[in-house]
Protein backbone atom coordinates (compact mmCIF):
# COMPACT_ATOMS: atom_id res chain seq x y z
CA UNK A 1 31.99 57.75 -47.46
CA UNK A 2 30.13 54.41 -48.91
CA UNK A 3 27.48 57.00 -50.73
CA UNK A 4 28.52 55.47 -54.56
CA UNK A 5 25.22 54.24 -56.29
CA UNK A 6 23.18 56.75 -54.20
CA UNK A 7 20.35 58.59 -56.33
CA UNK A 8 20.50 61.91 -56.39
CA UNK A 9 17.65 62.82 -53.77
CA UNK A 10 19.28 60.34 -50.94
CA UNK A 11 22.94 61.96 -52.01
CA UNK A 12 21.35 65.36 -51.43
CA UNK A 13 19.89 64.21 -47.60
CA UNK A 14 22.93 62.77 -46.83
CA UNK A 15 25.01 65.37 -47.94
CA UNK A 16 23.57 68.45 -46.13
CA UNK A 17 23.69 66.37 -42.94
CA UNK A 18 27.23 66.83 -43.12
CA UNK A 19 28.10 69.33 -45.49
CA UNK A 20 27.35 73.12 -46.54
CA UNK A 21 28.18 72.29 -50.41
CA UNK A 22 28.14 69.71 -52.54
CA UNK A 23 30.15 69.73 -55.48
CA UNK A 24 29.30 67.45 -58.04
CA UNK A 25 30.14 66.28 -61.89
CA UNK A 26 26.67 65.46 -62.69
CA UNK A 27 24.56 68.13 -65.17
CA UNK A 28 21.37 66.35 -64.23
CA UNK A 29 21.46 66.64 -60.51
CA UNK A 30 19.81 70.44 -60.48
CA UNK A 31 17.04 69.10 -63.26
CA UNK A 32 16.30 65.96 -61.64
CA UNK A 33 15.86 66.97 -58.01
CA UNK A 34 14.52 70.42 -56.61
CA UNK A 35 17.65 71.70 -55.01
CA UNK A 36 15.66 74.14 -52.91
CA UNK A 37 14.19 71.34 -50.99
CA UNK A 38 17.27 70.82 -49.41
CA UNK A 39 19.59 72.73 -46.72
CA UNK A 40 22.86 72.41 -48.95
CA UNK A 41 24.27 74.38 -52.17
CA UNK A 42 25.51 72.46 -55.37
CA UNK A 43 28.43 73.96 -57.52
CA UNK A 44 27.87 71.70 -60.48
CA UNK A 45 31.39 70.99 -62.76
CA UNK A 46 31.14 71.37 -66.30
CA UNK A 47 34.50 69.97 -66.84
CA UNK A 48 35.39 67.74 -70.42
CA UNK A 49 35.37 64.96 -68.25
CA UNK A 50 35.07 63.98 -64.63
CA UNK A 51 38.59 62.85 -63.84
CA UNK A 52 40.76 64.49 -61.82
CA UNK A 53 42.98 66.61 -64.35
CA UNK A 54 40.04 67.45 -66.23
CA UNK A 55 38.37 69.10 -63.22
CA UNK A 56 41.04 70.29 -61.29
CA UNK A 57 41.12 73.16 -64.50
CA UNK A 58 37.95 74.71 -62.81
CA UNK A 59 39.60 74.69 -58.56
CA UNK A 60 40.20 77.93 -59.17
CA UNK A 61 36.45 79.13 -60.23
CA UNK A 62 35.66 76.57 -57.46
CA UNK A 63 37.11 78.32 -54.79
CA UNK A 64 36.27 82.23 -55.66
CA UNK A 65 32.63 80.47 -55.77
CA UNK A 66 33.15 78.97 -52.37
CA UNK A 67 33.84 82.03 -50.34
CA UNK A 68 30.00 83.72 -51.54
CA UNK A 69 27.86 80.09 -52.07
CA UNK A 70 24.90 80.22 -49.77
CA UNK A 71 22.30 77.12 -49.24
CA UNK A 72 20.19 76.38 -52.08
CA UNK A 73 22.15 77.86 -54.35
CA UNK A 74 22.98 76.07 -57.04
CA UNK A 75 26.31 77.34 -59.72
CA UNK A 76 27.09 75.84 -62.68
CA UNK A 77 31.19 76.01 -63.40
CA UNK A 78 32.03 75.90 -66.96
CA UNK A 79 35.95 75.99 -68.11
């Protein structure tokens, strides 16, 4: 979507433009900005890494998550 190098507040006003959830490798994102301040929810991925194998082990946490997320709501997902 052209949004890499984006800080975290301008990802967040961007994102809930367009989206309901944003779902999101970064720990800091939920200490750094007041997620409240902002019309979107943020599952946050505690995953070894952020590559694709490594965080496709939490899709299924994801998705039970995804069906009771409301805006402003912010869920950490741990393996």
């Amino acid at each position: 979507m052209g949004w890499a190098g984006l800080a975290n507040g301008d990802l967040l006003k961007k994102a809930e433009k367009n989206f309901d959830v944003l779902i999101t490798g970064d720990r800091n994102l939920s200490f750094q900005q007041d997620t409240l301040n902002f019309n979107i929810a943020v599952i946050v991925l505690h995953a070894k890494t952020t590559k694709l194998d490594d965080t496709l082990a939490l899709i299924d946490k994801v998705l039970t998550i995804l069906k009771t997320i409301t805006k402003g709501d912010v869920v950490d997902v741990y393996p």
